[in-house]
PDB file of N, CA and C in Angstrom:
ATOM      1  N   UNK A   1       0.819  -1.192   0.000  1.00  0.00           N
ATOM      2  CA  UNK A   1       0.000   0.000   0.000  1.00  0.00           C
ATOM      3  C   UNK A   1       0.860   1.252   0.000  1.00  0.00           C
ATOM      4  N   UNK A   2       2.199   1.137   0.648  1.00  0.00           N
ATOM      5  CA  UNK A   2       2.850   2.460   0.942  1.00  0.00           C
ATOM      6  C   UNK A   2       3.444   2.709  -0.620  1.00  0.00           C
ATOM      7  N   UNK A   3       3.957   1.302  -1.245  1.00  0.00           N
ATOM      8  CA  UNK A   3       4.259   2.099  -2.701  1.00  0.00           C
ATOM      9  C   UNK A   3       3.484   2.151  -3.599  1.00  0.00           C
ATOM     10  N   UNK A   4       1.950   2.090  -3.581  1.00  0.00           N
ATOM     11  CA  UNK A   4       1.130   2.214  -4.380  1.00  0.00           C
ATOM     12  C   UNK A   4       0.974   4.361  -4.263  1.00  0.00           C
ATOM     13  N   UNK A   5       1.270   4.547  -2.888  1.00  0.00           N
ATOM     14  CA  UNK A   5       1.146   6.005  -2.474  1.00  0.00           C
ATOM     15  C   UNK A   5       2.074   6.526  -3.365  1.00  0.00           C
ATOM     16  N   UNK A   6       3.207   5.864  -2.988  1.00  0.00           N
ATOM     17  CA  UNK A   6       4.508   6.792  -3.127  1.00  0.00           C
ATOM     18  C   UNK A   6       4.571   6.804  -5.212  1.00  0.00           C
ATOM     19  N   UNK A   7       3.991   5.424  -5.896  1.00  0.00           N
ATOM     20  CA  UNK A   7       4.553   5.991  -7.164  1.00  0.00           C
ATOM     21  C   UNK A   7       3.165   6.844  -7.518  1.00  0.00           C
ATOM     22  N   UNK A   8       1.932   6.966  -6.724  1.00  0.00           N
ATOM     23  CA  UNK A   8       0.975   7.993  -7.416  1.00  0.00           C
ATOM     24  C   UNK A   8       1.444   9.189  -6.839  1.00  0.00           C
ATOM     25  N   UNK A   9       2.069   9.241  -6.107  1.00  0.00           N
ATOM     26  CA  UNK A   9       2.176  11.061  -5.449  1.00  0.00           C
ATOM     27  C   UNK A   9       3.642  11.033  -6.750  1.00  0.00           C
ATOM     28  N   UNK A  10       4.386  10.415  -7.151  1.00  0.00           N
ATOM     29  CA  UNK A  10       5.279  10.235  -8.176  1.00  0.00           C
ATOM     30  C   UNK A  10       5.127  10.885  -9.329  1.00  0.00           C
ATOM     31  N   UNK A  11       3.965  10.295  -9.457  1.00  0.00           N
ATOM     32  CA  UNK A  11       3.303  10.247 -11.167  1.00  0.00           C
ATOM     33  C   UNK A  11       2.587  11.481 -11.128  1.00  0.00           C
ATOM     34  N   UNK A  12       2.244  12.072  -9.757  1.00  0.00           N
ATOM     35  CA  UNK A  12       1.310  12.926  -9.531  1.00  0.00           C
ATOM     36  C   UNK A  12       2.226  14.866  -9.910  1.00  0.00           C
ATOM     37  N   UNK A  13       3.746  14.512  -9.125  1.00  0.00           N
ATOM     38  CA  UNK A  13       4.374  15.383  -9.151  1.00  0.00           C
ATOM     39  C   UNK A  13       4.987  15.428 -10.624  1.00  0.00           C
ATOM     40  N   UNK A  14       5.594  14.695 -11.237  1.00  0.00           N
ATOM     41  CA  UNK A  14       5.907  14.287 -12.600  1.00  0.00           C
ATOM     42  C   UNK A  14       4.889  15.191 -13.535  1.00  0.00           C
ATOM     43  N   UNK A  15       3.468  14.930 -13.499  1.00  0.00           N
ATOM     44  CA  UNK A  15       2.526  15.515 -14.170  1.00  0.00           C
ATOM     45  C   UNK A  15       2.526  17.026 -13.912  1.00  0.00           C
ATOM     46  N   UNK A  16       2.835  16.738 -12.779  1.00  0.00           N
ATOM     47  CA  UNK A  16       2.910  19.026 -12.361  1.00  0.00           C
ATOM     48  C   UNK A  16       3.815  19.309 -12.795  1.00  0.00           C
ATOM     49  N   UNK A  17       4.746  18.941 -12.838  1.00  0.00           N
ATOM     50  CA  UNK A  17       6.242  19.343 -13.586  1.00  0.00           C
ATOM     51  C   UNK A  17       6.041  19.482 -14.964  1.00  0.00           C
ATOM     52  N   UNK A  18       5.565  18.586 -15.450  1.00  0.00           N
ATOM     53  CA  UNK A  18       5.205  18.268 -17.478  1.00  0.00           C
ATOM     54  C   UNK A  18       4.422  19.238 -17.640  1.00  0.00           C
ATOM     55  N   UNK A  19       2.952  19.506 -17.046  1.00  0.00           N
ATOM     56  CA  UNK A  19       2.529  20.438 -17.355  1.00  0.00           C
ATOM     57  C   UNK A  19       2.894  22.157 -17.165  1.00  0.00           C
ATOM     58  N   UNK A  20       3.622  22.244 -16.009  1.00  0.00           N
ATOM     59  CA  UNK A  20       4.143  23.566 -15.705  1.00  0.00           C
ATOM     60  C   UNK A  20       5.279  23.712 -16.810  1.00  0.00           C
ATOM     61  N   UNK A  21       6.123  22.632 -16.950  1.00  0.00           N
ATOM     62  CA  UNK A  21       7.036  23.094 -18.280  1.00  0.00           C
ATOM     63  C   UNK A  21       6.752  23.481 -18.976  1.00  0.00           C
ATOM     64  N   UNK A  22       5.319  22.758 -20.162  1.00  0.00           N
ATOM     65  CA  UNK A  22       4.567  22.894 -21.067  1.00  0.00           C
ATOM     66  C   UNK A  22       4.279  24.394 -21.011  1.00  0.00           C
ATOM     67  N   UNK A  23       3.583  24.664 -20.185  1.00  0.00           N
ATOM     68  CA  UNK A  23       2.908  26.140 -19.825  1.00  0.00           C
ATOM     69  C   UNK A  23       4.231  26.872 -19.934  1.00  0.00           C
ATOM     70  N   UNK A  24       5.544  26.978 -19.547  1.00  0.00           N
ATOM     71  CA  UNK A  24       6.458  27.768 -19.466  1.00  0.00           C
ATOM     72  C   UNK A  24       6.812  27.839 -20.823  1.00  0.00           C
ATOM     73  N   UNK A  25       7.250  26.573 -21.383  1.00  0.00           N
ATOM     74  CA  UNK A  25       7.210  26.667 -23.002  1.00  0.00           C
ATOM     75  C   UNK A  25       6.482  27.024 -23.862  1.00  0.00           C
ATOM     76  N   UNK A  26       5.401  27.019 -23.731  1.00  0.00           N
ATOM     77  CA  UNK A  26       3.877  27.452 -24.535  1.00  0.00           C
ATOM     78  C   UNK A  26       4.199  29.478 -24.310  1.00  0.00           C
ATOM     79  N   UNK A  27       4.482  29.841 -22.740  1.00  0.00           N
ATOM     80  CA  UNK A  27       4.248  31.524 -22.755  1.00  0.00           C
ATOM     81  C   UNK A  27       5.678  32.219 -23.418  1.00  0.00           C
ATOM     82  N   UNK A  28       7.043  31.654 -23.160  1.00  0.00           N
ATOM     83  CA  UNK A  28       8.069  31.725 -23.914  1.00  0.00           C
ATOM     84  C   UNK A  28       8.607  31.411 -25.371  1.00  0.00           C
ATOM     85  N   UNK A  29       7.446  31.299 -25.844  1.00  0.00           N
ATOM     86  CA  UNK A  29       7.776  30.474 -27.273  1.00  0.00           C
ATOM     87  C   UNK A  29       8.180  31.641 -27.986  1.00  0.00           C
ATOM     88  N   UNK A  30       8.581  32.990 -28.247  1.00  0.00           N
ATOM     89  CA  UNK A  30       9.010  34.082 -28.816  1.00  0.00           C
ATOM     90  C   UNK A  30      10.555  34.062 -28.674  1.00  0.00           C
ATOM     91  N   UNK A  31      10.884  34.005 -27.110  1.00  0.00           N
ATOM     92  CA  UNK A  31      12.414  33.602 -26.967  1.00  0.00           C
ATOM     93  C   UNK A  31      13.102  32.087 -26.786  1.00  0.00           C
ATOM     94  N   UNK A  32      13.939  31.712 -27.551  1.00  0.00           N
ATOM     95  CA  UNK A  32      14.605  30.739 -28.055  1.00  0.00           C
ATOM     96  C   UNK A  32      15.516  30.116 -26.621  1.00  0.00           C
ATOM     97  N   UNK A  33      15.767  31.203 -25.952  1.00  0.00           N
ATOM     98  CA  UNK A  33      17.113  31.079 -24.682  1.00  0.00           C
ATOM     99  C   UNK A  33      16.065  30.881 -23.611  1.00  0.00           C
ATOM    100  N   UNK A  34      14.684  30.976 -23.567  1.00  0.00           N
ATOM    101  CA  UNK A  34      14.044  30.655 -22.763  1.00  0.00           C
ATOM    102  C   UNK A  34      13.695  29.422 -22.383  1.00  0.00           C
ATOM    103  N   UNK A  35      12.785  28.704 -23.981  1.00  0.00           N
ATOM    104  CA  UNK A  35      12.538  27.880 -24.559  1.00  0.00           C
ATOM    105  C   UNK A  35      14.193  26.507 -24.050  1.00  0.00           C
ATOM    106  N   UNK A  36      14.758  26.957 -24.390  1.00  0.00           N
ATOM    107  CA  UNK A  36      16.051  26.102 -24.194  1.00  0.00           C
ATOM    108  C   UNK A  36      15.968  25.819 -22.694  1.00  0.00           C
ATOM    109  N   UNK A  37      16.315  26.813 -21.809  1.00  0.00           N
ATOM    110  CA  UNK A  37      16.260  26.795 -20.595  1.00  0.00           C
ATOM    111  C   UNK A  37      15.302  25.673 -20.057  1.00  0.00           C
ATOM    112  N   UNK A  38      14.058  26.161 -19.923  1.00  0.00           N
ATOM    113  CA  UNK A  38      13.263  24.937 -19.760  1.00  0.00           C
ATOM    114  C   UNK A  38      13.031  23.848 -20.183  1.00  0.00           C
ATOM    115  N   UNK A  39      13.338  23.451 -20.976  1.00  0.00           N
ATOM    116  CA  UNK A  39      13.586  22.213 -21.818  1.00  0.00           C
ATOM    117  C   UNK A  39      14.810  21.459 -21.092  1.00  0.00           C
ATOM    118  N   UNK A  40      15.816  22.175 -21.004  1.00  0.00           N
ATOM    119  CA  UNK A  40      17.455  21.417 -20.399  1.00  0.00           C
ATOM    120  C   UNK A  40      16.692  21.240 -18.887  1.00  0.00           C
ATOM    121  N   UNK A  41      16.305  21.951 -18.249  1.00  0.00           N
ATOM    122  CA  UNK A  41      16.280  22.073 -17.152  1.00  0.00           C
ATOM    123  C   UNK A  41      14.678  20.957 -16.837  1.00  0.00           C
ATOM    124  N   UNK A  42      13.917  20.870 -17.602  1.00  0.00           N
ATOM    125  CA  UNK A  42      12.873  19.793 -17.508  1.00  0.00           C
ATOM    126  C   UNK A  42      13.870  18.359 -17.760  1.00  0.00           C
ATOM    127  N   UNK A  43      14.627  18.618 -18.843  1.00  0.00           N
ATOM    128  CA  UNK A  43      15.335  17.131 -19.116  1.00  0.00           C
ATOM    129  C   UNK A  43      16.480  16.875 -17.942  1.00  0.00           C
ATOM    130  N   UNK A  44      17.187  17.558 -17.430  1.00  0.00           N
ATOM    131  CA  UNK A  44      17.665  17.638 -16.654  1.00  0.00           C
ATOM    132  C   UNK A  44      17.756  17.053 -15.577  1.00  0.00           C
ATOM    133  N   UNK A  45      16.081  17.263 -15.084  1.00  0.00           N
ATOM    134  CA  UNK A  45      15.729  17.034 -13.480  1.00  0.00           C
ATOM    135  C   UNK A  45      14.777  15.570 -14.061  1.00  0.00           C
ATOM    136  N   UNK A  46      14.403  14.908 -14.956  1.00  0.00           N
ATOM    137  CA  UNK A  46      13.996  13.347 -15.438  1.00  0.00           C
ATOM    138  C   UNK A  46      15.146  12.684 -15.331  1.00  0.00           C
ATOM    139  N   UNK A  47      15.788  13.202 -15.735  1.00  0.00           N
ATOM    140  CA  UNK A  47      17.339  12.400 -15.836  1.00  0.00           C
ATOM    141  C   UNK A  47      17.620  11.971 -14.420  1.00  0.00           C
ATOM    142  N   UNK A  48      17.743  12.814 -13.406  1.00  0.00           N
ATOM    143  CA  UNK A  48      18.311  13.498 -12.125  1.00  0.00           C
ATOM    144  C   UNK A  48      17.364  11.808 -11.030  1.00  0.00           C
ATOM    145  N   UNK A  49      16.073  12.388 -11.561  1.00  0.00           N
ATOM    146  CA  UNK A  49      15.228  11.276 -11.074  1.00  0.00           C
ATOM    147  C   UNK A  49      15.462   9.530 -11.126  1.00  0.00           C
ATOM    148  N   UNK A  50      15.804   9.720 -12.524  1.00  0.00           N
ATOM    149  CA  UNK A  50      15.925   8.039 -13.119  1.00  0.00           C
ATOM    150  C   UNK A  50      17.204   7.627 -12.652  1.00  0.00           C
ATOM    151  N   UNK A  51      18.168   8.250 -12.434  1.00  0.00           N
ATOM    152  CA  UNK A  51      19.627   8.391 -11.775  1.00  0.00           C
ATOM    153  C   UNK A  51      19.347   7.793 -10.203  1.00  0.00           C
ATOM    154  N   UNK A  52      18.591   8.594  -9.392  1.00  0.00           N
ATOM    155  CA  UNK A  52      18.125   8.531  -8.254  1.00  0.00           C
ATOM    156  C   UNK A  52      17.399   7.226  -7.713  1.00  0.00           C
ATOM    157  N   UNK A  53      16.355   7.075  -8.528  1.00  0.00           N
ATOM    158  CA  UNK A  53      15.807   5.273  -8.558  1.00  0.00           C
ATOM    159  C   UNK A  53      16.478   4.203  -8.649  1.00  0.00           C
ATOM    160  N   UNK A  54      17.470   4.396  -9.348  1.00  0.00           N
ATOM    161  CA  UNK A  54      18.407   3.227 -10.345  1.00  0.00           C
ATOM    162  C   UNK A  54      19.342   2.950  -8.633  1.00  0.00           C
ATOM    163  N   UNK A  55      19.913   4.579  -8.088  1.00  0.00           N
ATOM    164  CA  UNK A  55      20.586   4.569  -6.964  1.00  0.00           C
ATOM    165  C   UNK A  55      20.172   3.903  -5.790  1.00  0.00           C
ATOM    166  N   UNK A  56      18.998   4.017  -5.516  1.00  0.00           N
ATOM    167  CA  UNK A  56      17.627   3.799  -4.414  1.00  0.00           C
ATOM    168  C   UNK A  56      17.599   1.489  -4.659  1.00  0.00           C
ATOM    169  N   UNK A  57      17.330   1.512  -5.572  1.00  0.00           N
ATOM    170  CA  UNK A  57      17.079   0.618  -6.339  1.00  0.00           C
ATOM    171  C   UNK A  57      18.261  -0.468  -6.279  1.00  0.00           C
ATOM    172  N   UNK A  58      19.553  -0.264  -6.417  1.00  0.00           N
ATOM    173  CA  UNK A  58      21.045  -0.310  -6.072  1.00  0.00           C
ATOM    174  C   UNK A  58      21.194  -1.242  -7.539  1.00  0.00           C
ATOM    175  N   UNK A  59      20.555  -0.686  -8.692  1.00  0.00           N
ATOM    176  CA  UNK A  59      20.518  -1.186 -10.079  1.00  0.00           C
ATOM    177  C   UNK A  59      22.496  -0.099 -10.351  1.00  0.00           C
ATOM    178  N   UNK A  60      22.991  -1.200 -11.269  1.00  0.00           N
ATOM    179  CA  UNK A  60      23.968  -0.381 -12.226  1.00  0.00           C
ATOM    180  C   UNK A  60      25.184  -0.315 -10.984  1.00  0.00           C
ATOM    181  N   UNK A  61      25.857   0.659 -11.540  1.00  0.00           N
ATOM    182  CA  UNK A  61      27.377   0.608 -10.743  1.00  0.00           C
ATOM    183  C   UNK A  61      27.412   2.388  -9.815  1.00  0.00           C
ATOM    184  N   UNK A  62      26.900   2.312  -8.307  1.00  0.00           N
ATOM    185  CA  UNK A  62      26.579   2.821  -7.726  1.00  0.00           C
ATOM    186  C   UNK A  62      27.516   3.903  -7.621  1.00  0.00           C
ATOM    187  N   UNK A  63      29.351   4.058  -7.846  1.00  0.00           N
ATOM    188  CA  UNK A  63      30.005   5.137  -8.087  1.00  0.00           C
ATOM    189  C   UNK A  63      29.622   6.208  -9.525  1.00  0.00           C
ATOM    190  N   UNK A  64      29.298   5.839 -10.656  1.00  0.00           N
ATOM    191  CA  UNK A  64      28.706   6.341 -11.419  1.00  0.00           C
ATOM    192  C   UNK A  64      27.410   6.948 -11.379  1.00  0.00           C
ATOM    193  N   UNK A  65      26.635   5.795 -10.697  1.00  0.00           N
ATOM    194  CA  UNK A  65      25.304   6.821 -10.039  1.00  0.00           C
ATOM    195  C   UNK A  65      25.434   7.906  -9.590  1.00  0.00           C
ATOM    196  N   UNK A  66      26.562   8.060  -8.505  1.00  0.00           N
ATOM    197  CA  UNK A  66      26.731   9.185  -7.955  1.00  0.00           C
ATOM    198  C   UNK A  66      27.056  10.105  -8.277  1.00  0.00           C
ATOM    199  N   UNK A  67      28.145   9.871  -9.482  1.00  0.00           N
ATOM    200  CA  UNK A  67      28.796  11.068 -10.272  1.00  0.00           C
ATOM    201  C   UNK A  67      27.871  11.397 -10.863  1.00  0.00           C
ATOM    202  N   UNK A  68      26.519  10.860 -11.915  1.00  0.00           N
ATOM    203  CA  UNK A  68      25.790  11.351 -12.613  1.00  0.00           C
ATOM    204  C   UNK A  68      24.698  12.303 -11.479  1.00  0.00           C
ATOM    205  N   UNK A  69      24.487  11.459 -10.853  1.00  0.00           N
ATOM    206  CA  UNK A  69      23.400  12.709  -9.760  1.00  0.00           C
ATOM    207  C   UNK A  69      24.417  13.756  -9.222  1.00  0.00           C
ATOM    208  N   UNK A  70      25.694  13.849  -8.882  1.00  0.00           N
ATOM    209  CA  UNK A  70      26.186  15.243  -8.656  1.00  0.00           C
ATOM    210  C   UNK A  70      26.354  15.779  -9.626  1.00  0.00           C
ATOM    211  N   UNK A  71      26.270  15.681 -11.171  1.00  0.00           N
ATOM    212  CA  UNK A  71      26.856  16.510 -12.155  1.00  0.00           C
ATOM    213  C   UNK A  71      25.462  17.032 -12.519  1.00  0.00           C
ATOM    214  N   UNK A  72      24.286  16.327 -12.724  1.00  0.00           N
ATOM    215  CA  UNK A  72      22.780  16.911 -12.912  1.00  0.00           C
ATOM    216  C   UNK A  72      22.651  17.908 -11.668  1.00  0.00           C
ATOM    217  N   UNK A  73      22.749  17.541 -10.752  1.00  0.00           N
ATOM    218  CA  UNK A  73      22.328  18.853  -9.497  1.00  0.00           C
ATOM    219  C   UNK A  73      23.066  19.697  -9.299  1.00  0.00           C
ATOM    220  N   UNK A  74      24.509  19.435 -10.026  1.00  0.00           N
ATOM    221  CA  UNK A  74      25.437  20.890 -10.304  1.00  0.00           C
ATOM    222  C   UNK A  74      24.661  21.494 -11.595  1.00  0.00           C
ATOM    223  N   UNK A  75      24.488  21.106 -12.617  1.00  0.00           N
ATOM    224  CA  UNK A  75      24.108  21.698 -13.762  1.00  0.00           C
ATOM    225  C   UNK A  75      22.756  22.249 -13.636  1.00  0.00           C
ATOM    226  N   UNK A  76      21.955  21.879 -12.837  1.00  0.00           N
ATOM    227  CA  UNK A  76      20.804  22.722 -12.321  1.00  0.00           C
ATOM    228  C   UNK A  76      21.297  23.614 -11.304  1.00  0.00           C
ATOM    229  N   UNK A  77      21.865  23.326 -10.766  1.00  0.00           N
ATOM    230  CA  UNK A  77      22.708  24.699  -9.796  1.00  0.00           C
ATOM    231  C   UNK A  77      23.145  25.751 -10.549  1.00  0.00           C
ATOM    232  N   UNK A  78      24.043  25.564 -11.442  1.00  0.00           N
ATOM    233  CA  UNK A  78      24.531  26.458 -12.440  1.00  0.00           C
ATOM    234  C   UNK A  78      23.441  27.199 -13.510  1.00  0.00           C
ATOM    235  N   UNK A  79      22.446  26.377 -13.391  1.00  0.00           N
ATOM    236  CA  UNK A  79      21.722  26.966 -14.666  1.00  0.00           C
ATOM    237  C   UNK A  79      21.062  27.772 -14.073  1.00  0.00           C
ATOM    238  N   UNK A  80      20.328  27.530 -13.000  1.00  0.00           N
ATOM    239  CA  UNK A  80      19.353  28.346 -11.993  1.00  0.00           C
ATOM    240  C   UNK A  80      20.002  29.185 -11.236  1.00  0.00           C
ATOM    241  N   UNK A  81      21.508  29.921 -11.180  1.00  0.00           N
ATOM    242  CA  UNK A  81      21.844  30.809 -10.537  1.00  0.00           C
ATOM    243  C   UNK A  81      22.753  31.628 -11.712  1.00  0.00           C
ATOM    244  N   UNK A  82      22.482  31.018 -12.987  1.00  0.00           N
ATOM    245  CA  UNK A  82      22.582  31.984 -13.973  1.00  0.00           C
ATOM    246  C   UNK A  82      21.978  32.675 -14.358  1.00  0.00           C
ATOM    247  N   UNK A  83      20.209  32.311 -14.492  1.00  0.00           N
ATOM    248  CA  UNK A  83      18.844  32.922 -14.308  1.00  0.00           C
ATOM    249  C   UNK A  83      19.167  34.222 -13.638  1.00  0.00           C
ATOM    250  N   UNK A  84      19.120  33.833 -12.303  1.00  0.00           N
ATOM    251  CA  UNK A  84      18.808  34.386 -10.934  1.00  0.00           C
ATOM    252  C   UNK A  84      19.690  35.289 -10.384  1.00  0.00           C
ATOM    253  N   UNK A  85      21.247  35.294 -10.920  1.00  0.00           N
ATOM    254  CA  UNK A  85      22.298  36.171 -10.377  1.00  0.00           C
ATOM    255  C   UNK A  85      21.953  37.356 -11.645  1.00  0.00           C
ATOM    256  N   UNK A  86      21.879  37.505 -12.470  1.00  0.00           N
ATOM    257  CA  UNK A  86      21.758  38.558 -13.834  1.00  0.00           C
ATOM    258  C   UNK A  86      20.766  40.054 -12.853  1.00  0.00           C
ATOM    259  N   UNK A  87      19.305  39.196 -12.283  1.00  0.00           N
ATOM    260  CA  UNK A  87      18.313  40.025 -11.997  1.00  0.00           C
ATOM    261  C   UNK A  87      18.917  40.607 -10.806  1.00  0.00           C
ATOM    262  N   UNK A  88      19.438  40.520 -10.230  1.00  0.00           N
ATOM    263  CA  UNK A  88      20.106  40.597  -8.606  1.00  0.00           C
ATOM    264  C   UNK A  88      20.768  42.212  -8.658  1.00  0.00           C
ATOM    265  N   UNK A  89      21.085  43.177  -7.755  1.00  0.00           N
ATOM    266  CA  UNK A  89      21.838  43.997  -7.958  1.00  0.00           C
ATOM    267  C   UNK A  89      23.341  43.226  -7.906  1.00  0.00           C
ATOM    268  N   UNK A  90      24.648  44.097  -8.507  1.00  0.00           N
ATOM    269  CA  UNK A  90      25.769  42.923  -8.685  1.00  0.00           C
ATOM    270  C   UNK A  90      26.212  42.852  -7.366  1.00  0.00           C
ATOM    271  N   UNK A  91      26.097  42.821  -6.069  1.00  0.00           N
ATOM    272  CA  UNK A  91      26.811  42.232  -5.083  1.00  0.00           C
ATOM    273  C   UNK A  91      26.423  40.905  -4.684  1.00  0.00           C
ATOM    274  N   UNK A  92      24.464  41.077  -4.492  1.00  0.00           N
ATOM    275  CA  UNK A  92      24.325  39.912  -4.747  1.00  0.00           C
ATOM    276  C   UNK A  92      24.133  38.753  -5.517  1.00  0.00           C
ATOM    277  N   UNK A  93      24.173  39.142  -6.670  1.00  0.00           N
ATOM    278  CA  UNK A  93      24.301  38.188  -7.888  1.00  0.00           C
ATOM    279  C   UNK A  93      25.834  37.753  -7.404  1.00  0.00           C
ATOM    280  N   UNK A  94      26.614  38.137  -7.494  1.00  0.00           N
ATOM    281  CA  UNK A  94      28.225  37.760  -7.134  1.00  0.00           C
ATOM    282  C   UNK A  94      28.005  36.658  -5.900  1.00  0.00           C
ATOM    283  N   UNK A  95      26.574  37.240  -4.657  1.00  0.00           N
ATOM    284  CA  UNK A  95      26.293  35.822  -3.707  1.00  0.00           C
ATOM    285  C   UNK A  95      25.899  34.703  -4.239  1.00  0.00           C
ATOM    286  N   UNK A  96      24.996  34.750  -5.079  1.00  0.00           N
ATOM    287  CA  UNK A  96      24.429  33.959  -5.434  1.00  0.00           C
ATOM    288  C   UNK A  96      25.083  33.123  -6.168  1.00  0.00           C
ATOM    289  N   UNK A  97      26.189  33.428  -7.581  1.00  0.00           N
ATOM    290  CA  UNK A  97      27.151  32.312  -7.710  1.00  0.00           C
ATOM    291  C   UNK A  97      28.180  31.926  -6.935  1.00  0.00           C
ATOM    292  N   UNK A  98      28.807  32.832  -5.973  1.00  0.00           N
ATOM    293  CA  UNK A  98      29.564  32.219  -4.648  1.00  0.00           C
ATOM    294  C   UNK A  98      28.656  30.801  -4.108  1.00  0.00           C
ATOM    295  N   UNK A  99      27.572  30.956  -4.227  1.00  0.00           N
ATOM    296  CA  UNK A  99      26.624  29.726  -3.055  1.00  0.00           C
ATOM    297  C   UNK A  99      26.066  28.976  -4.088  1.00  0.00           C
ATOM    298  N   UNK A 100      26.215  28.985  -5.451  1.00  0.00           N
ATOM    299  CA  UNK A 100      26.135  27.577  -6.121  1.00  0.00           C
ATOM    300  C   UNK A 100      27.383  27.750  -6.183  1.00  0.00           C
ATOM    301  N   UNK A 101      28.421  28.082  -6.180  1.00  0.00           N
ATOM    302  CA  UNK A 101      29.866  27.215  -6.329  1.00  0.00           C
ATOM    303  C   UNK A 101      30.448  26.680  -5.031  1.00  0.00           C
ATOM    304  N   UNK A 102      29.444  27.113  -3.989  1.00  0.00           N
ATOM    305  CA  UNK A 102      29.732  25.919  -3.117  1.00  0.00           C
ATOM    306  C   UNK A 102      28.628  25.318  -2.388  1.00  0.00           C
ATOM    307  N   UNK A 103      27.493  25.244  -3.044  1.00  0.00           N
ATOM    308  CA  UNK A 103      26.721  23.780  -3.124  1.00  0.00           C
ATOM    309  C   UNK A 103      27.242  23.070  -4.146  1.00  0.00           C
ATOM    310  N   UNK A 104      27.863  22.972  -4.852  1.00  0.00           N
ATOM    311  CA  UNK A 104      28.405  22.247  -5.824  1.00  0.00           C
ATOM    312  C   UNK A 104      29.638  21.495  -5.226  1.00  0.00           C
ATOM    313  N   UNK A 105      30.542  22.353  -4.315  1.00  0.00           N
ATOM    314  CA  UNK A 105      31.457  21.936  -4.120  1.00  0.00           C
ATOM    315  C   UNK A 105      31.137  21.277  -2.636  1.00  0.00           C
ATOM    316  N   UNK A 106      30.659  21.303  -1.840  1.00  0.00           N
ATOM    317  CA  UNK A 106      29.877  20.809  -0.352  1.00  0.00           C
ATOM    318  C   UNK A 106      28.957  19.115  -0.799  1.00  0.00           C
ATOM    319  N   UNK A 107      28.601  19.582  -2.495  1.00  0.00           N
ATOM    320  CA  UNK A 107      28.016  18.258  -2.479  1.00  0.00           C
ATOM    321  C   UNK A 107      29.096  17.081  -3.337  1.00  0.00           C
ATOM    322  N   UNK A 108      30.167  17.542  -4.168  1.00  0.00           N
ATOM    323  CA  UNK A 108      31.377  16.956  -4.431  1.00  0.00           C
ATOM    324  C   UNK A 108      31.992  16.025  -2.945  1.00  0.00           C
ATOM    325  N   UNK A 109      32.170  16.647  -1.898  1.00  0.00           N
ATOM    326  CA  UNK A 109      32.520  16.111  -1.131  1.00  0.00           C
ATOM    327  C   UNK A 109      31.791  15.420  -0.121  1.00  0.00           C
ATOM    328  N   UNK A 110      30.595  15.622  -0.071  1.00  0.00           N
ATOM    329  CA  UNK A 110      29.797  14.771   0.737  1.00  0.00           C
ATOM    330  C   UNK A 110      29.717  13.285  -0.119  1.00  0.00           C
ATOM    331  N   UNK A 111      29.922  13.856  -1.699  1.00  0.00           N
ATOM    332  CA  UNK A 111      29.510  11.807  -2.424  1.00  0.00           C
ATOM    333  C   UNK A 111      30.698  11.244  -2.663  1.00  0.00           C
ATOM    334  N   UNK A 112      31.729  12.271  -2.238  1.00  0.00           N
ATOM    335  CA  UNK A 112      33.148  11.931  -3.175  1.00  0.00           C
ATOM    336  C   UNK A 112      34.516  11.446  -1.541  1.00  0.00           C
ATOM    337  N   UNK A 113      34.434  12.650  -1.334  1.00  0.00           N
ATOM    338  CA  UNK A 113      35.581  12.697  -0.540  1.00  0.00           C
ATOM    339  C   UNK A 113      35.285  12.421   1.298  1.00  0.00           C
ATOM    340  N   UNK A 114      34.118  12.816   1.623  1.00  0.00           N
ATOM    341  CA  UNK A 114      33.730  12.053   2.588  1.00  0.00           C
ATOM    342  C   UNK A 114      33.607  10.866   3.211  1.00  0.00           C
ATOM    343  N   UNK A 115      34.151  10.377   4.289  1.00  0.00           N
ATOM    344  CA  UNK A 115      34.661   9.061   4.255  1.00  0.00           C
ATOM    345  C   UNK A 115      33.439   8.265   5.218  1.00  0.00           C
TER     346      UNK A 115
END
């Protein structure tokens, strides 16, 4: 019963995601760099997921798992504080990639170098 919950609240969030992309892609369809954005960043975080299951799951070769889920949640780090630092006045835009370059680097070492 508990994973009958867990893959409908799954399938449930999945669908909010598909459709909110859709909708983001559908109101951006004029700009191309938008359009892109959401698209990488929808494919991105499927990927991120199926990575995550496979991990959960203990399918495939579990050091590679890991590298692929830290390089997707860096590349959504990076992409989403490229967005987000531009709008910022520049001191804190300058915070804001300081603190994805070290959630990036905090999560390198929690899968990597942490013993």
């Amino acid at each position: 019963m508990d994973l009958d919950r867990h893959n409908f609240l799954t399938k449930l969030g999945f669908t909010a995601l598909t459709c909110n992309s859709a909708l983001a892609i559908y109101r951006s369809r004029g700009d191309p760099a938008s359009v892109a954005f959401v698209g990488g960043a929808y494919a991105a975080i499927l990927l991120l997921f199926r990575c995550l299951r496979r991990f959960e799951r203990g399918e495939g070769d579990r050091g590679r798992t890991k590298a692929a889920v830290w390089a997707l949640t860096t590349l959504l780090t990076a992409m989403f504080a490229s967005r987000v630092a531009p709008l910022m006045p520049t001191p804190v835009g300058i915070v804001v990639y300081l603190m994805a370059a070290a959630t990036a680097g905090a999560g390198f070492w929690a899968f990597f170098l942490n013993p």
